[in-house]
PDB file of N, CA and C in Angstrom:
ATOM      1  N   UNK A   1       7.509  31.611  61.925  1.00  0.00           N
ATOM      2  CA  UNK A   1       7.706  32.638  60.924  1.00  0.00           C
ATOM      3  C   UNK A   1       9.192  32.842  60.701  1.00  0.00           C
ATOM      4  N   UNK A   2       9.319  32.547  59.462  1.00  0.00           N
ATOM      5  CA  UNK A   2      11.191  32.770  59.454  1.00  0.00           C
ATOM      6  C   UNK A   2      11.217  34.634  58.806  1.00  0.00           C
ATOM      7  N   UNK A   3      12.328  35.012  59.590  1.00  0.00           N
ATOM      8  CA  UNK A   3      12.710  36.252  59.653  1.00  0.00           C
ATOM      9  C   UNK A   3      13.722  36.899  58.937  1.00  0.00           C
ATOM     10  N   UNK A   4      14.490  36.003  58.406  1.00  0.00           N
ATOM     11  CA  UNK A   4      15.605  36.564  57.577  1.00  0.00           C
ATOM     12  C   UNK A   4      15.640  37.667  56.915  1.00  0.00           C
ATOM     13  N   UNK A   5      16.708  38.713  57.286  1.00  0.00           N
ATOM     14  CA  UNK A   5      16.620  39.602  56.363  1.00  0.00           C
ATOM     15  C   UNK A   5      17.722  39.508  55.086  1.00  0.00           C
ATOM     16  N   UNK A   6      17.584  39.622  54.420  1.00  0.00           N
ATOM     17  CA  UNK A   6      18.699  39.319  52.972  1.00  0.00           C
ATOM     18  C   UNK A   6      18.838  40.593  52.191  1.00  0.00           C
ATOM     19  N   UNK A   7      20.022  40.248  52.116  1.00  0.00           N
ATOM     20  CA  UNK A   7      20.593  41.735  51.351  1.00  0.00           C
ATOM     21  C   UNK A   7      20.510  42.117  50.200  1.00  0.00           C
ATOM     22  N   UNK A   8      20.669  43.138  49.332  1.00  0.00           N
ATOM     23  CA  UNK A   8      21.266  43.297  47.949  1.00  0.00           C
ATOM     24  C   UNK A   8      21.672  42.034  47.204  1.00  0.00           C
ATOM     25  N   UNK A   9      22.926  41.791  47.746  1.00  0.00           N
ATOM     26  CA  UNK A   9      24.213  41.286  47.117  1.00  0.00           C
ATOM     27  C   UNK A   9      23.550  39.807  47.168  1.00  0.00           C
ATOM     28  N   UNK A  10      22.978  39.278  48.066  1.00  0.00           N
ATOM     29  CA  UNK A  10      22.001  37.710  48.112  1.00  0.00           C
ATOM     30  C   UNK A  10      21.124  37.846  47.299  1.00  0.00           C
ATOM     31  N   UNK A  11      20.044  38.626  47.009  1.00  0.00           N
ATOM     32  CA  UNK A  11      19.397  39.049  46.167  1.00  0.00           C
ATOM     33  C   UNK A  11      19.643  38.369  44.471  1.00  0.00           C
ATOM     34  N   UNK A  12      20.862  39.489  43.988  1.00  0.00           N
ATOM     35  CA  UNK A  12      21.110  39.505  42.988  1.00  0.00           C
ATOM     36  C   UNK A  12      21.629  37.823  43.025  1.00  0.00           C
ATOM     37  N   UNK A  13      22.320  37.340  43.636  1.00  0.00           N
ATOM     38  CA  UNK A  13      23.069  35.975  43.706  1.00  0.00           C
ATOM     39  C   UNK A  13      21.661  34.755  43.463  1.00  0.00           C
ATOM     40  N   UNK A  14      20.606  35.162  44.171  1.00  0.00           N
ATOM     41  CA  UNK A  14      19.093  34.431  44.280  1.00  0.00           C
ATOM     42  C   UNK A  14      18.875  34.300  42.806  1.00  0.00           C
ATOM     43  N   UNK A  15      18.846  35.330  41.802  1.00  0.00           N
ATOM     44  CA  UNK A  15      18.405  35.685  40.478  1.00  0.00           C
ATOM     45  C   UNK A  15      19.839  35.132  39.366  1.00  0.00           C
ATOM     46  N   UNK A  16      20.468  34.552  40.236  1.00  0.00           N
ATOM     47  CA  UNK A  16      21.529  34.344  38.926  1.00  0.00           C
ATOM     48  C   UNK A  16      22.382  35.149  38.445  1.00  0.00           C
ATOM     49  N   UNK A  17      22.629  37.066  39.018  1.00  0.00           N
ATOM     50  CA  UNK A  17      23.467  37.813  38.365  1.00  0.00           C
ATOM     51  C   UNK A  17      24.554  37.875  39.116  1.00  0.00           C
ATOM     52  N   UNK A  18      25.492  38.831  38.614  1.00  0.00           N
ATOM     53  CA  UNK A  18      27.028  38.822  39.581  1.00  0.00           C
ATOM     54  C   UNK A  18      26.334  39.442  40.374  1.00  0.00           C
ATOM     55  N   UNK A  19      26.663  39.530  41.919  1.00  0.00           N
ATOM     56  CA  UNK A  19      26.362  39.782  43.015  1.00  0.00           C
ATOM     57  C   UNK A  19      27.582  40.178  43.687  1.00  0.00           C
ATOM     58  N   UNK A  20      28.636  40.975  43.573  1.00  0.00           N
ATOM     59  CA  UNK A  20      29.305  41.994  43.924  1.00  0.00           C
ATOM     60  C   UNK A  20      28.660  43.090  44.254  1.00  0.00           C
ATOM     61  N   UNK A  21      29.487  44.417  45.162  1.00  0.00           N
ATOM     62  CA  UNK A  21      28.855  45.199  45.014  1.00  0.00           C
ATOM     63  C   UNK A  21      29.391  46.246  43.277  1.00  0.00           C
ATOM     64  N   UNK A  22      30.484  46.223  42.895  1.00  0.00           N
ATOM     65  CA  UNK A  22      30.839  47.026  41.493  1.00  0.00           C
ATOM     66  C   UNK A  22      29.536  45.872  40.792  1.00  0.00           C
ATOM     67  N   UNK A  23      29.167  45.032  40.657  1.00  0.00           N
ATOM     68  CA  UNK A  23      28.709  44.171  39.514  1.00  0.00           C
ATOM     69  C   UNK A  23      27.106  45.126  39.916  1.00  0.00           C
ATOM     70  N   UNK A  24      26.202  44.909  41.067  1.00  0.00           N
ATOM     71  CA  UNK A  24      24.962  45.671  41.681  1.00  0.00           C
ATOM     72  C   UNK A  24      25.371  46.991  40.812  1.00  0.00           C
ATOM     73  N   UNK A  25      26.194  47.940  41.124  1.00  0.00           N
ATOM     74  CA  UNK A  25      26.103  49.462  40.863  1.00  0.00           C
ATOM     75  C   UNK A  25      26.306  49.444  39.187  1.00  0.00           C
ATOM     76  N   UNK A  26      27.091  48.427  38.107  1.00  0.00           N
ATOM     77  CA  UNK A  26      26.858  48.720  36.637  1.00  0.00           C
ATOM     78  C   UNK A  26      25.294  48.476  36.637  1.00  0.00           C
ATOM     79  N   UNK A  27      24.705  47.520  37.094  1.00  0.00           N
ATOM     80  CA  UNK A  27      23.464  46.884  36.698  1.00  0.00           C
ATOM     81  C   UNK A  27      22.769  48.138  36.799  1.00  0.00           C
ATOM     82  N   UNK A  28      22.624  48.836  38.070  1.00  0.00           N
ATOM     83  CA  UNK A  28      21.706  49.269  38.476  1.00  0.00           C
ATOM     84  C   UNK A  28      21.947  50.874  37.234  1.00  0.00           C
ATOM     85  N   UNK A  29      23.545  51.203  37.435  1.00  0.00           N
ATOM     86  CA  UNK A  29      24.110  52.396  35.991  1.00  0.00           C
ATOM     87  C   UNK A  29      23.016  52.009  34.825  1.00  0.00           C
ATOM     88  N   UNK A  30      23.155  50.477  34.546  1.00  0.00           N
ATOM     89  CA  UNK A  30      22.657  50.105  32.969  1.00  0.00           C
ATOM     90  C   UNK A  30      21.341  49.856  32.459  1.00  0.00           C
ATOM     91  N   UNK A  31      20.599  49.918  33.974  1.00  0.00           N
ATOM     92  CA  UNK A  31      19.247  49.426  33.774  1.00  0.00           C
ATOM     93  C   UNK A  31      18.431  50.447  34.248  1.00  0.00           C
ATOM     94  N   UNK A  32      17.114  51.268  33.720  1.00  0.00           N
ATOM     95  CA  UNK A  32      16.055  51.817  34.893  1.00  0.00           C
ATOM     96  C   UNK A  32      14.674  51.003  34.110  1.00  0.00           C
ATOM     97  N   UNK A  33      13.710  51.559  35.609  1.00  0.00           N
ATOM     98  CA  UNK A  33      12.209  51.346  35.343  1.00  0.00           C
ATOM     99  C   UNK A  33      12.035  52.647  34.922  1.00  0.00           C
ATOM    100  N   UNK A  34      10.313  52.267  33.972  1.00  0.00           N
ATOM    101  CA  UNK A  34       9.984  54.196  33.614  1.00  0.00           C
ATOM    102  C   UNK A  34       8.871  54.118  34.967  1.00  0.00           C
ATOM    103  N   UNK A  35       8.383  54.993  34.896  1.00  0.00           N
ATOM    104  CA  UNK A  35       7.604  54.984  36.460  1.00  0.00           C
ATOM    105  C   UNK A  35       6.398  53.966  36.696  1.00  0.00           C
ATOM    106  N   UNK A  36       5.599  53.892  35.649  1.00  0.00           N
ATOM    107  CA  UNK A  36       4.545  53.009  36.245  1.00  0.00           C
ATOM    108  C   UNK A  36       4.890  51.536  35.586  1.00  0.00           C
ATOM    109  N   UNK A  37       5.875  51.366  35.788  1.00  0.00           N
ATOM    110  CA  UNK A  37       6.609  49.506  34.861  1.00  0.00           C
ATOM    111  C   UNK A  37       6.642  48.927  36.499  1.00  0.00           C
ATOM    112  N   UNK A  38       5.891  47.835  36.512  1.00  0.00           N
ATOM    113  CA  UNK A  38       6.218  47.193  37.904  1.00  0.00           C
ATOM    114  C   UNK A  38       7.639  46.334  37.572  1.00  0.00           C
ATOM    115  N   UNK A  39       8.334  46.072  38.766  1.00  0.00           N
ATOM    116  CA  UNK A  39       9.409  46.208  38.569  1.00  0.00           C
ATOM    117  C   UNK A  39      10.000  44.334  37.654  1.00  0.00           C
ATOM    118  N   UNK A  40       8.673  43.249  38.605  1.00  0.00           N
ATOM    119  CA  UNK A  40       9.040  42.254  37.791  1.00  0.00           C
ATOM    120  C   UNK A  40       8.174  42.347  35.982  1.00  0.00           C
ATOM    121  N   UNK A  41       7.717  43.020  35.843  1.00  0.00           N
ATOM    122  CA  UNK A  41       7.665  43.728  34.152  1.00  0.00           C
ATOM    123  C   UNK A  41       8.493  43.752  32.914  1.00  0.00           C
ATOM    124  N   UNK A  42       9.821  44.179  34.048  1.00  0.00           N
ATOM    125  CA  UNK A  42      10.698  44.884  33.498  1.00  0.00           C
ATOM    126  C   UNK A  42      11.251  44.150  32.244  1.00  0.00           C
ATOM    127  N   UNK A  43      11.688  44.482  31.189  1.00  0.00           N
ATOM    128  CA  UNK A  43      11.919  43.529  30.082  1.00  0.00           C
ATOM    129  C   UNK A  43      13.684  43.239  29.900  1.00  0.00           C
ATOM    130  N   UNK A  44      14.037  43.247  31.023  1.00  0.00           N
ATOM    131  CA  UNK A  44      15.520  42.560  31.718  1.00  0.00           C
ATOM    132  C   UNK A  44      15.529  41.936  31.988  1.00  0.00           C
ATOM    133  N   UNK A  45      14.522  41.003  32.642  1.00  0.00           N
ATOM    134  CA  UNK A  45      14.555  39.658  33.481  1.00  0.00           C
ATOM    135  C   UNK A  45      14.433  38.750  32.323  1.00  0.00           C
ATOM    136  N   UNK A  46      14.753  37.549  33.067  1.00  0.00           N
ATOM    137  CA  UNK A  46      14.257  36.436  32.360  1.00  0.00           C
ATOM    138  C   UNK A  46      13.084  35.715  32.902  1.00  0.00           C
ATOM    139  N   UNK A  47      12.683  35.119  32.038  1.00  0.00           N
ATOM    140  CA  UNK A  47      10.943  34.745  32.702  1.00  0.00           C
ATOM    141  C   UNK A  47      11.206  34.162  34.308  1.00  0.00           C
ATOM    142  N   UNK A  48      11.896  33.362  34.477  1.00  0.00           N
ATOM    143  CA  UNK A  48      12.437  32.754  35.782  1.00  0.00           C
ATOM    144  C   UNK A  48      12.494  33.878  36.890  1.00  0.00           C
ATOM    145  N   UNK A  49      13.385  35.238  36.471  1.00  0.00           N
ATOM    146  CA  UNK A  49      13.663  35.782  37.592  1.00  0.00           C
ATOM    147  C   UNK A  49      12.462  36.958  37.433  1.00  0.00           C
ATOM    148  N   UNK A  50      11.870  36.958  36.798  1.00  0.00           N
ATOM    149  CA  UNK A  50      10.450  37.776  36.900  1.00  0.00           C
ATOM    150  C   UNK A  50       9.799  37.473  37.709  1.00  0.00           C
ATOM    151  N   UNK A  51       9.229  35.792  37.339  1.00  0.00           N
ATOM    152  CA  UNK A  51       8.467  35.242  38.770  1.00  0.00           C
ATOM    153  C   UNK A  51       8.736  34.752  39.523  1.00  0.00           C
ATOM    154  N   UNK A  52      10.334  35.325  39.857  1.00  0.00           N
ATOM    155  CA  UNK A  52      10.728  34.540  41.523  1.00  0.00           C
ATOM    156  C   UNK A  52      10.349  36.572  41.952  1.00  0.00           C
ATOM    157  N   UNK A  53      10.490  37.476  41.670  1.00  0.00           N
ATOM    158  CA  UNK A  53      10.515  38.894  42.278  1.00  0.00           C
ATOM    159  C   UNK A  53       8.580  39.078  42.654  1.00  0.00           C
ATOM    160  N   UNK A  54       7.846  38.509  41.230  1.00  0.00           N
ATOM    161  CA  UNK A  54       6.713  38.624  41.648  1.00  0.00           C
ATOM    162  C   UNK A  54       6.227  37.963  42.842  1.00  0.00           C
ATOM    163  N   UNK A  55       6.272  36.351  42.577  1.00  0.00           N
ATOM    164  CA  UNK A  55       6.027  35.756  43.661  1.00  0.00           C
ATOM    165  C   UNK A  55       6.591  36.048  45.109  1.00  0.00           C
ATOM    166  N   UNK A  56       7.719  36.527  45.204  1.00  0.00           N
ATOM    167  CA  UNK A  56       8.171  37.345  46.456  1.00  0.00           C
ATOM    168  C   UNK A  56       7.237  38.063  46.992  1.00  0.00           C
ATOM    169  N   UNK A  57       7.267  39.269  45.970  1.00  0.00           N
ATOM    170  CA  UNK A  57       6.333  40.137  46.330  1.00  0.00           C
ATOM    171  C   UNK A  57       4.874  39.865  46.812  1.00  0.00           C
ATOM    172  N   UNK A  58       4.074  39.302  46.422  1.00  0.00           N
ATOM    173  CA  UNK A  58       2.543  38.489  46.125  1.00  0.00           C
ATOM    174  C   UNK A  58       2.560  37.836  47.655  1.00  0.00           C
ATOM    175  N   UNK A  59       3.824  37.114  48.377  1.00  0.00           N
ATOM    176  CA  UNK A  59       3.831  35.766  49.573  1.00  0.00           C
ATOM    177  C   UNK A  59       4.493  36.816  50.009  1.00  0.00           C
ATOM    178  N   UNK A  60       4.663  38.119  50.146  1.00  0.00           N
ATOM    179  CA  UNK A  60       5.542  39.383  51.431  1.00  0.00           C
ATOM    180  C   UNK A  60       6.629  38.405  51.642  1.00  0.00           C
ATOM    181  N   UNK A  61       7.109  37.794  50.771  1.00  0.00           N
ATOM    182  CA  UNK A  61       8.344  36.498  51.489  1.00  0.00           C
ATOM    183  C   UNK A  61       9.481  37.577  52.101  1.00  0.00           C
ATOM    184  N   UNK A  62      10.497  36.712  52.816  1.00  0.00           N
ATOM    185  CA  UNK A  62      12.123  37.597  53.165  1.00  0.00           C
ATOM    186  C   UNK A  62      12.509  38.187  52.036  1.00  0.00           C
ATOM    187  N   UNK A  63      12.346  37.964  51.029  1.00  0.00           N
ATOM    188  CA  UNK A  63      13.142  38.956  49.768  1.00  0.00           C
ATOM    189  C   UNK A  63      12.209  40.108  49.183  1.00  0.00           C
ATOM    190  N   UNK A  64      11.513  40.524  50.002  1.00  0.00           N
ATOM    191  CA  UNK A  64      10.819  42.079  49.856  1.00  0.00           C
ATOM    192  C   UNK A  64      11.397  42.902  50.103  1.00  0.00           C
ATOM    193  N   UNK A  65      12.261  43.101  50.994  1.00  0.00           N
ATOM    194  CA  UNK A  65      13.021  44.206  51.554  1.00  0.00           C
ATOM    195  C   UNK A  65      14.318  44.312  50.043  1.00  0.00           C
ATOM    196  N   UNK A  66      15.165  43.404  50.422  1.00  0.00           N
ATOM    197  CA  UNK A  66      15.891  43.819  49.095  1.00  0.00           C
ATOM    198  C   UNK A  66      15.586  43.800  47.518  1.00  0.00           C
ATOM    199  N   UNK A  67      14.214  43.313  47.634  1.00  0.00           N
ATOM    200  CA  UNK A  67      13.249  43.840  46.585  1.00  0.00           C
ATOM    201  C   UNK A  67      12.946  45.144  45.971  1.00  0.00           C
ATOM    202  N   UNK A  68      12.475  45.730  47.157  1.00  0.00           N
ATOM    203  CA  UNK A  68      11.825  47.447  46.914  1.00  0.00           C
ATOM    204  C   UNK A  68      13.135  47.579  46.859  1.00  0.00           C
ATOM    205  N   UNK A  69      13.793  47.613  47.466  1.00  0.00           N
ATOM    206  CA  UNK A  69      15.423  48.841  47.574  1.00  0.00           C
ATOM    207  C   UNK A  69      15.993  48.845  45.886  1.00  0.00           C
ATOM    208  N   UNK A  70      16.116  47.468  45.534  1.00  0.00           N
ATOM    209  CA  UNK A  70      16.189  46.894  44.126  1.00  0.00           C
ATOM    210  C   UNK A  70      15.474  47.963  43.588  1.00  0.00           C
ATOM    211  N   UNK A  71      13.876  48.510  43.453  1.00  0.00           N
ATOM    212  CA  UNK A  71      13.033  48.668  42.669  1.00  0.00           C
ATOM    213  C   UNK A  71      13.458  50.342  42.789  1.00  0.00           C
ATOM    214  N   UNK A  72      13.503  50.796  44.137  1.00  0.00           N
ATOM    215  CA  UNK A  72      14.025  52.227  44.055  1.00  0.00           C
ATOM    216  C   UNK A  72      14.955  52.537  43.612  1.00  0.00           C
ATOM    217  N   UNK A  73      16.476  52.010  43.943  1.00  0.00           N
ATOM    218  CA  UNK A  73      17.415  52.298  42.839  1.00  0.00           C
ATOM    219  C   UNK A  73      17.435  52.208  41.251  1.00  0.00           C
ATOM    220  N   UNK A  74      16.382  51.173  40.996  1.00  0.00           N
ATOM    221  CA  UNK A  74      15.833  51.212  39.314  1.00  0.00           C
ATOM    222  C   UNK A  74      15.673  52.401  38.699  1.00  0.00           C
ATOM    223  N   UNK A  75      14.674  53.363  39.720  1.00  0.00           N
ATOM    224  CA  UNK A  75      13.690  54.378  39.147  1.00  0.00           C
ATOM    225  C   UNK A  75      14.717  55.890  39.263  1.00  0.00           C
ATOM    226  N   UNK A  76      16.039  55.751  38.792  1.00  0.00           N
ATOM    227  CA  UNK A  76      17.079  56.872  39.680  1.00  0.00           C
ATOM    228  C   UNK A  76      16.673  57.541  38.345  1.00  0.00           C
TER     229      UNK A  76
END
């Protein structure tokens, strides 16, 4: 069972965006979910990084954790 935990900043880098932390905090300023929008839904992604967040989610893979955290800061 691989264990990795991965951060934010890997996260965003996984999906193709700047992956700083100032680059994370505009995104997160510029973007929300409304409450019941699951988060790969969201009409920000591109089809690619939709179903790399779903499929995460779906296989509990290592990128769940900075998944939800992702999904809670969405909903500010």
């Amino acid at each position: 069972m691989h264990t990795s935990v991965h951060t934010l900043n890997e996260l965003f880098s996984q999906l193709g965006l700047p992956s700083g932390d100032q680059d994370i905090h505009q995104f997160v300023k510029d973007h929300t979910l409304r409450p019941h929008t699951k988060l790969y839904k969201a009409d920000f992604w591109t089809p690619s990084q939709s179903g790399f967040i779903k499929e995460s989610w779906q296989d509990d893979s290592e990128w769940c954790q900075p998944i939800d955290y992702l999904d809670t800061l969405l909903r500010h």
